[in-house]
C-alpha atoms as a PDB file:
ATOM      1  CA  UNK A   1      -2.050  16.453  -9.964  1.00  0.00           C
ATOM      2  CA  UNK A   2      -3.368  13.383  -8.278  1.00  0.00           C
ATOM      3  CA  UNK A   3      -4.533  12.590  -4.462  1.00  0.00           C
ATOM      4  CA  UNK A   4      -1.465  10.849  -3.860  1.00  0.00           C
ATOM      5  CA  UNK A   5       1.559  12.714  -6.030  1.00  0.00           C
ATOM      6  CA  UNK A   6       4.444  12.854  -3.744  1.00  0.00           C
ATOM      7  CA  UNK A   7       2.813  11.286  -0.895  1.00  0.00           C
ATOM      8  CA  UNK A   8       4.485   8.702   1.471  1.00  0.00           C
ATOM      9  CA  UNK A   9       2.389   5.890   2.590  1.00  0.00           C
ATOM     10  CA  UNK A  10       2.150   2.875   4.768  1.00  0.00           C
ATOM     11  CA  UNK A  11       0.285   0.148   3.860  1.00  0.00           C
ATOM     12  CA  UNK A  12      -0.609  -3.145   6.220  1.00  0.00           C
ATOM     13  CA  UNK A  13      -2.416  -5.463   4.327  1.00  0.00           C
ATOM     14  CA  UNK A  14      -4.586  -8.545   6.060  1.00  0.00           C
ATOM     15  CA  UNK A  15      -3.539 -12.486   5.083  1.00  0.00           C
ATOM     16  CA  UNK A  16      -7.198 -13.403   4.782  1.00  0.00           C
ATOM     17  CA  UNK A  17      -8.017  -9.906   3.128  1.00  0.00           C
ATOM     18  CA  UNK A  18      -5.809  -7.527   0.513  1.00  0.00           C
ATOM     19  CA  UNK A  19      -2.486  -8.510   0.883  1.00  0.00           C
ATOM     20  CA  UNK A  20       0.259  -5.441   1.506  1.00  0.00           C
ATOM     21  CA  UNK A  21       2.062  -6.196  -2.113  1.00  0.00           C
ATOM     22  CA  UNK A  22      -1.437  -6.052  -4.026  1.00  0.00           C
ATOM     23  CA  UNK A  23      -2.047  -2.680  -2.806  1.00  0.00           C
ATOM     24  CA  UNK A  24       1.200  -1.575  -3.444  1.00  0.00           C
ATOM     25  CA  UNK A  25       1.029  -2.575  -6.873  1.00  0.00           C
ATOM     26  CA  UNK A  26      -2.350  -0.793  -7.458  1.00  0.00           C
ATOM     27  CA  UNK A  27      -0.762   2.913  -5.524  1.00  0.00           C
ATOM     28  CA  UNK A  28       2.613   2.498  -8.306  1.00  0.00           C
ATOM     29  CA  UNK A  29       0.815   4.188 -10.631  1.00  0.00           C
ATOM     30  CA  UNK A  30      -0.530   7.083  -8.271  1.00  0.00           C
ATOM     31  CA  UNK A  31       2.830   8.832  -7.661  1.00  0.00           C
ATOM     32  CA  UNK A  32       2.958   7.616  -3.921  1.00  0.00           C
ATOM     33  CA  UNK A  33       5.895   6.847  -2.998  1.00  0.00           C
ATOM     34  CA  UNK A  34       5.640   3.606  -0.301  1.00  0.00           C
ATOM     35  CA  UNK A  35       8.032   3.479   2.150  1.00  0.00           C
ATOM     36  CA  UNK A  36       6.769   0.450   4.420  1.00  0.00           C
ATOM     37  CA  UNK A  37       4.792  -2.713   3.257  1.00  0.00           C
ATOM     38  CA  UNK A  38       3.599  -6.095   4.837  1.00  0.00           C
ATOM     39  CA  UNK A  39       0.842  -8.345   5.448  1.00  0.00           C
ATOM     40  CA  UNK A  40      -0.210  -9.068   8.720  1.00  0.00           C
ATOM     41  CA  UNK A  41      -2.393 -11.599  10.187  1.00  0.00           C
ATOM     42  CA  UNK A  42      -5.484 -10.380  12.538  1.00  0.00           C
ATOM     43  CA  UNK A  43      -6.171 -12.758  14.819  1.00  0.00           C
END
């Protein structure tokens, strides 16, 4: 069983940082489940 087996997460990436769709690729192979993703930018 992993940390994030039938998890739900929300992930807000950075544009000048991680962007939301990297980390969702790297979490598909966790089990988590993602239910909202975007990149925002932090001004």
């Amino acid at each position: 069983m992993g940390l994030f087996d039938n998890s739900k997460v929300i992930i807000i990436g950075d544009r000048d940082g991680i962007p939301g769709p990297a980390v969702e690729e790297c979490l598909k192979s966790t089990g988590a489940e993602v239910v909202f993703s975007s990149t925002e930018c932090f001004v």
